[in-house]
Protein backbone atom coordinates (compact mmCIF):
# COMPACT_ATOMS: atom_id res chain seq x y z
CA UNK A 1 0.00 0.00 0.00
CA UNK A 2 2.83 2.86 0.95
CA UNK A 3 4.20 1.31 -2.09
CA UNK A 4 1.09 2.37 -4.29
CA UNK A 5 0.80 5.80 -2.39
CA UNK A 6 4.63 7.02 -2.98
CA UNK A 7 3.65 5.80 -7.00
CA UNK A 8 0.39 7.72 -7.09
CA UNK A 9 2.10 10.90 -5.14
CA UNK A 10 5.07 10.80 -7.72
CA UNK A 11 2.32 10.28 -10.29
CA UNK A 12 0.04 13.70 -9.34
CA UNK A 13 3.39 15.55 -8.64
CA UNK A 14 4.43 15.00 -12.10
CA UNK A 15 1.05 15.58 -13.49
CA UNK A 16 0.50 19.41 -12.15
CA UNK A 17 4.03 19.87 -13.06
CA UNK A 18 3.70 18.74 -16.54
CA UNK A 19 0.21 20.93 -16.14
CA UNK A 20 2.27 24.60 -15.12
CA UNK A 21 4.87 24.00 -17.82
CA UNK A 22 2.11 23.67 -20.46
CA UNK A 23 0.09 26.69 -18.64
CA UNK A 24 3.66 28.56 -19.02
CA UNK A 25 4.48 27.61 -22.54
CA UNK A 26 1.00 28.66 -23.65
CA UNK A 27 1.40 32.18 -21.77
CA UNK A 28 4.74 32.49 -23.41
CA UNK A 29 3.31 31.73 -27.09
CA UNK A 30 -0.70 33.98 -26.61
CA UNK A 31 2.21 36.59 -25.11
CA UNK A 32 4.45 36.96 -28.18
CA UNK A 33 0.97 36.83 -30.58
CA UNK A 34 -0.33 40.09 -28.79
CA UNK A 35 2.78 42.07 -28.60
CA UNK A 36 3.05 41.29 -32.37
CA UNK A 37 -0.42 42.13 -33.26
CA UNK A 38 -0.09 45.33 -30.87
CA UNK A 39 3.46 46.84 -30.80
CA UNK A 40 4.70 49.22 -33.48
CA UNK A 41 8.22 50.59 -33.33
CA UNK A 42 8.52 50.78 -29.78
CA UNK A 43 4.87 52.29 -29.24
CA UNK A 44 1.31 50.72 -28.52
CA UNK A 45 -2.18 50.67 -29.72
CA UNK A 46 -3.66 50.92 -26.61
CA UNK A 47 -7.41 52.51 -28.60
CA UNK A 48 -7.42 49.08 -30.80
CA UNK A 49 -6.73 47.00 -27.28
CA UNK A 50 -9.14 49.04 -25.80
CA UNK A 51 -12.01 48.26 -28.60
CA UNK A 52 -11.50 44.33 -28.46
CA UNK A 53 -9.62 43.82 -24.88
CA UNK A 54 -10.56 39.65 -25.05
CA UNK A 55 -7.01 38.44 -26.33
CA UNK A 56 -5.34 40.27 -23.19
CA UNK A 57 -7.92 39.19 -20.68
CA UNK A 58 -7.43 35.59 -21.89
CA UNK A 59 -3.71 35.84 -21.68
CA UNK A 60 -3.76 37.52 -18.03
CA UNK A 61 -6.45 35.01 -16.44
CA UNK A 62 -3.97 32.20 -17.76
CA UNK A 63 -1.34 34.60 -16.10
CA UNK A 64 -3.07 34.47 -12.54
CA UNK A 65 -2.61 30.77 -11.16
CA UNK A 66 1.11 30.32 -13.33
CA UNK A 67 3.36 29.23 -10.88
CA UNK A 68 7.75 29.80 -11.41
CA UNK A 69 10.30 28.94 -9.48
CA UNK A 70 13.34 31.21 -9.25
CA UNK A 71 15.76 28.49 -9.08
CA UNK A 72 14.35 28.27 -13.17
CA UNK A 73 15.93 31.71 -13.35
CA UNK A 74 15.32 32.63 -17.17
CA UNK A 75 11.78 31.47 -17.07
CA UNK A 76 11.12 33.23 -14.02
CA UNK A 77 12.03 36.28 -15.05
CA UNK A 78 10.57 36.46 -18.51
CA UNK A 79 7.86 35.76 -17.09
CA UNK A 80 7.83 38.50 -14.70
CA UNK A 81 8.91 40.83 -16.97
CA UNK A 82 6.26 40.00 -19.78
CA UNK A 83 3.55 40.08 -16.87
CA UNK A 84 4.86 43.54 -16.07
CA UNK A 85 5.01 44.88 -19.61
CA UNK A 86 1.14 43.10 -19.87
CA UNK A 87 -0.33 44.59 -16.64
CA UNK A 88 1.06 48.18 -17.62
CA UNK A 89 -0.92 48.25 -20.92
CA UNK A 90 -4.29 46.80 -18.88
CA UNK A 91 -4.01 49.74 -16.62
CA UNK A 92 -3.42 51.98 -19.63
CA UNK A 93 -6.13 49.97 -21.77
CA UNK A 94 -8.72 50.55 -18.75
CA UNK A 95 -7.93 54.54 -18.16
CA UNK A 96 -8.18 54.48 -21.95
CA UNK A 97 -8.15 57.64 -23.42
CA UNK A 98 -5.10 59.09 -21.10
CA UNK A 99 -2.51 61.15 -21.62
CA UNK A 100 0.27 59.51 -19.20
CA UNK A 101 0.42 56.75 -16.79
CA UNK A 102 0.89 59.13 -13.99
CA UNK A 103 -2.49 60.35 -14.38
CA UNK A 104 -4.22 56.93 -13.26
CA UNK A 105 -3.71 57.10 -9.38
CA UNK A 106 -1.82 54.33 -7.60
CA UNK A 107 -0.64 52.94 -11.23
CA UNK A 108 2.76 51.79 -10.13
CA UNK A 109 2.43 51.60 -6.29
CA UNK A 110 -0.94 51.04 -5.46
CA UNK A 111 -3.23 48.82 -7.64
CA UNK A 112 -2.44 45.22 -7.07
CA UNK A 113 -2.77 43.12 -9.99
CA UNK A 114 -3.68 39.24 -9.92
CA UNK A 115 -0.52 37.67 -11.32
CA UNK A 116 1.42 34.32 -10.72
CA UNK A 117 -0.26 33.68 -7.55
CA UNK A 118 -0.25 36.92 -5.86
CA UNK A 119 -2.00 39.90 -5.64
CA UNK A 120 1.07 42.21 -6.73
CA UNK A 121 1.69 46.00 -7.59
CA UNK A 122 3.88 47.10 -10.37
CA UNK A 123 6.24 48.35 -8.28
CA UNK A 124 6.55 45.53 -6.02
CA UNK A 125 7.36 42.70 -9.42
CA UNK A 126 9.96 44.84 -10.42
CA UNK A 127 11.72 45.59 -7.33
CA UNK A 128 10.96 42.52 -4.94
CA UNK A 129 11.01 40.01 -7.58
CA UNK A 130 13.13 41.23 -10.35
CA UNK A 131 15.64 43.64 -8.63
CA UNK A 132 15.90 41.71 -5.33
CA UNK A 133 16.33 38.33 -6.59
CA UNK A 134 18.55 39.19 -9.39
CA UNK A 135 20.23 42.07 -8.09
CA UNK A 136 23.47 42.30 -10.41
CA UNK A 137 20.58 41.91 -13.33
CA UNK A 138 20.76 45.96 -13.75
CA UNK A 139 19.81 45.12 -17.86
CA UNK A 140 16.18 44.74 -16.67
CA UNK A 141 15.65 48.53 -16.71
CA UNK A 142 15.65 48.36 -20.61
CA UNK A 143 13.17 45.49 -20.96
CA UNK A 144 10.24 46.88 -18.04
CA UNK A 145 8.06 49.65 -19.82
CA UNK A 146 6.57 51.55 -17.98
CA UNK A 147 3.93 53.16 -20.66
CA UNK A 148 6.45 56.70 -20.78
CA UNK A 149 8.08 57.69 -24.03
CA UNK A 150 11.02 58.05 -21.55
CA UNK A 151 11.10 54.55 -21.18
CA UNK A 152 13.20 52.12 -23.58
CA UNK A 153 10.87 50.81 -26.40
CA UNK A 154 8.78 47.98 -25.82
CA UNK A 155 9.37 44.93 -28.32
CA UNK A 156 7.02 43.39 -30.63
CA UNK A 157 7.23 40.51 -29.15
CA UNK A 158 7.65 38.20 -26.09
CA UNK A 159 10.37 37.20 -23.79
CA UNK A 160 11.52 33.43 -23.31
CA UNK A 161 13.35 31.43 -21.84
CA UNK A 162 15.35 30.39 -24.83
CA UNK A 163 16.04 34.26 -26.05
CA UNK A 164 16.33 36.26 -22.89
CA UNK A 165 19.59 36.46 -22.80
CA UNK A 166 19.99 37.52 -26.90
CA UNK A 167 16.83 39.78 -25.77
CA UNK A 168 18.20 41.91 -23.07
CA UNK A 169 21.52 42.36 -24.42
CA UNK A 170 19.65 43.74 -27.55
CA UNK A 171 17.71 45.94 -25.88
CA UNK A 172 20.35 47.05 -23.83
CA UNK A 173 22.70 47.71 -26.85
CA UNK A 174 19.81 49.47 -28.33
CA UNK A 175 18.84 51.95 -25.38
CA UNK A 176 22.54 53.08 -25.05
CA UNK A 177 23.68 53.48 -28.56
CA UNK A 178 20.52 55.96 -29.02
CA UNK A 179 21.33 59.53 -29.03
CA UNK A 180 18.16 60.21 -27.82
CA UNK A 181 18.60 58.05 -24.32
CA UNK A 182 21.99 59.12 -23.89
CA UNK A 183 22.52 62.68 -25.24
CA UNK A 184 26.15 63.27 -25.64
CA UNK A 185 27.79 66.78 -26.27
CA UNK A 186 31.41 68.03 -26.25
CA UNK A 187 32.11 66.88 -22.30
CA UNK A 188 29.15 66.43 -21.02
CA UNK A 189 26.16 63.43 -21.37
CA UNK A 190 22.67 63.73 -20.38
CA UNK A 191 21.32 60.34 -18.89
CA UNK A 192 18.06 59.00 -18.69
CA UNK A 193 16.62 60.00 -14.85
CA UNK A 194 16.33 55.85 -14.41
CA UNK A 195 20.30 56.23 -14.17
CA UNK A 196 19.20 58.80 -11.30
CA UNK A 197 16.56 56.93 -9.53
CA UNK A 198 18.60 53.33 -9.71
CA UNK A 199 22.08 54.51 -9.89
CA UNK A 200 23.25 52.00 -6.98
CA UNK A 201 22.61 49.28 -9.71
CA UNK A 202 24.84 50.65 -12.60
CA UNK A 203 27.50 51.55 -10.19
CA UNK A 204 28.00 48.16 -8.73
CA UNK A 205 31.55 46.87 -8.05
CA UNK A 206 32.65 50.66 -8.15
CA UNK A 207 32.40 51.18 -11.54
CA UNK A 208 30.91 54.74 -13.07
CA UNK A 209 27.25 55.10 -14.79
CA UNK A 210 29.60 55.93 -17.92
CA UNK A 211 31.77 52.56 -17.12
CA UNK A 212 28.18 50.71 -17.42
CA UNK A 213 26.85 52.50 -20.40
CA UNK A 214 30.38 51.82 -22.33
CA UNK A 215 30.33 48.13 -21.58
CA UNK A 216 27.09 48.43 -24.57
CA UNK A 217 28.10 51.03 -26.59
CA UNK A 218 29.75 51.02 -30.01
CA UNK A 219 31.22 55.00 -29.47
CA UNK A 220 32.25 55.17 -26.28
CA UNK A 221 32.35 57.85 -23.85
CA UNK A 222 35.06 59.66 -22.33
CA UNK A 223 35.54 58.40 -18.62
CA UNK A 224 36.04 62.21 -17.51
CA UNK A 225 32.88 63.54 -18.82
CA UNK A 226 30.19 65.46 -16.72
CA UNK A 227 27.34 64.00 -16.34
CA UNK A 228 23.95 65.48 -15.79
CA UNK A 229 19.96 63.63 -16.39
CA UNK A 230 17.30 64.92 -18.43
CA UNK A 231 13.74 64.86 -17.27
CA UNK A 232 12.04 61.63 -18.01
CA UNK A 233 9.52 62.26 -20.31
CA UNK A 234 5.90 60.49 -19.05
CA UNK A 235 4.31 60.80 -22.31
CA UNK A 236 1.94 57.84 -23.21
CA UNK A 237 4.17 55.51 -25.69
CA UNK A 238 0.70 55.20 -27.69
CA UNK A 239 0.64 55.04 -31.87
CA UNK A 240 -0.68 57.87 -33.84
C-alpha cells in the first residue's frame, strides 16, 4: 500500500508539473501573438486593445494561477517581466483615453494586480522580484516599460526562456547606442533620470554610470565627462 501511495504521489506531482509547464508555454506563445499584433516601433495601440480587450484578458487570467520557481531563473524572469510589460498596458487599456500613466492614481504603487499567484503592484514585481532576486541583473531597466516615451521601447514581441539572454543584451545595446537616451555633447552626457533613480545598480563593483553604459556602446564615452539627467519624459508611448 505505501508502495502504491509514494507511485500515485510521484504520479500527481508529475502531473501538475507537466500541467504549469504547459500553462507557461502557452502564456509564453498567446504573449508573443499580442505584442506582435499590438506593438509598433517601440509604441502601442492601446485605442485598438481598448475596442476588443478579449485576447489580453485571456492571456492575463492564464497569467493568474502560473506558478515559477526562481531556481528556473530565465523562465522566471521572462515571465515576470512579460507580466509587467502586460499589466502596464491593462491599466493603460482601462484609463483608456489618457494622456500619461501618472495620471491613473496608484498605477505603479498602489493597484495590485492578480498575477502568478499573488495579488502584486507594479512596483513591487519589479523591485521585490526582479531587482531583489537578481540584483546584479541591472539590464532589466531596458526590458520593463513603464507606458512613458522616456522609457526604452517595448518589443514586438515576447520574452523566453530560450532568447532572454539575446533579448536583453539587444535591448540594452539598443537603449545606449541611441542619441536620444543618452545625449552626448562636447564633455558632457545627459542620462536618462532611471540612471538617477537606480544609480546604486549601474555603479556596482565601483564602476561609473559611464563605465556601465560603455560596456554596450559602439562610441564610447570619455571616462572624464560630466554627467547630468534629463527629465524623463511620461508621455503615453501610444501610436498615432
Amino acid at each position: 500500500m505505501k508502495t502504491n501511495m509514494t507511485i500515485l504521489t510521484l504520479f500527481l506531482t508529475l502531473f501538475v508539473q507537466l500541467g504549469m509547464t504547459q500553462d507557461t508555454e502557452s502564456f509564453f506563445t498567446k504573449a508573443d501573438a499580442f505584442f506582435g499584433k499590438h506593438v509598433k516601433n517601440g509604441l502601442v495601440d492601446y485605442k485598438a486593445i481598448k475596442e476588443n480587450p478579449s485576447e489580453l484578458h485571456s492571456i492575463l487570467e492564464l497569467a493568474k494561477d502560473i506558478s515559477v520557481s526562481k531556481s528556473d531563473s530565465k523562465t522566471y524572469q521572462a515571465f515576470w517581466i512579460n507580466g509587467y510589460n502586460l499589466y502596464v498596458i491593462k491599466g493603460i487599456v482601462d484609463n483608456y483615453p489618457v494622456k500619461s500613466p501618472l495620471d491613473i492614481n496608484g498605477f505603479f504603487d498602489k493597484t495590485k494586480r492578480e498575477i502568478g499567484g499573488k495579488q502584486i503592484t507594479l512596483n513591487d514585481i519589479e523591485n521585490k522580484l526582479l531587482r531583489a532576486n537578481f540584483p546584479r541583473e541591472a539590464r532589466f531597466h531596458f526590458v520593463l516599460v513603464c507606458a512613458g516615451l522616456g522609457c526604452p521601447p517595448i518589443i514586438n514581441e515576447a520574452y523566453t526562456l530560450d532568447s532572454l539572454e539575446s533579448q536583453l543584451q539587444r535591448q540594452t545595446e539598443l537603449a545606449l547606442n541611441n542619441p536620444d537616451f543618452i545625449k552626448v555633447k562636447g564633455n558632457k552626457v545627459q542620462l536618462s533620470q532611471i540612471f538617477e533613480w537606480y544609480k546604486s545598480d549601474f555603479t556596482q563593483g565601483g564602476k561609473s554610470e559611464v563605465e556601465f553604459i560603455n560596456q554596450y556602446r559602439t562610441e564610447k564615452i570619455d571616462s572624464d565627462v560630466k554627467v547630468g539627467y534629463y527629465a524623463y519624459d511620461w508621455t503615453l508611448n501610444a501610436t498615432k
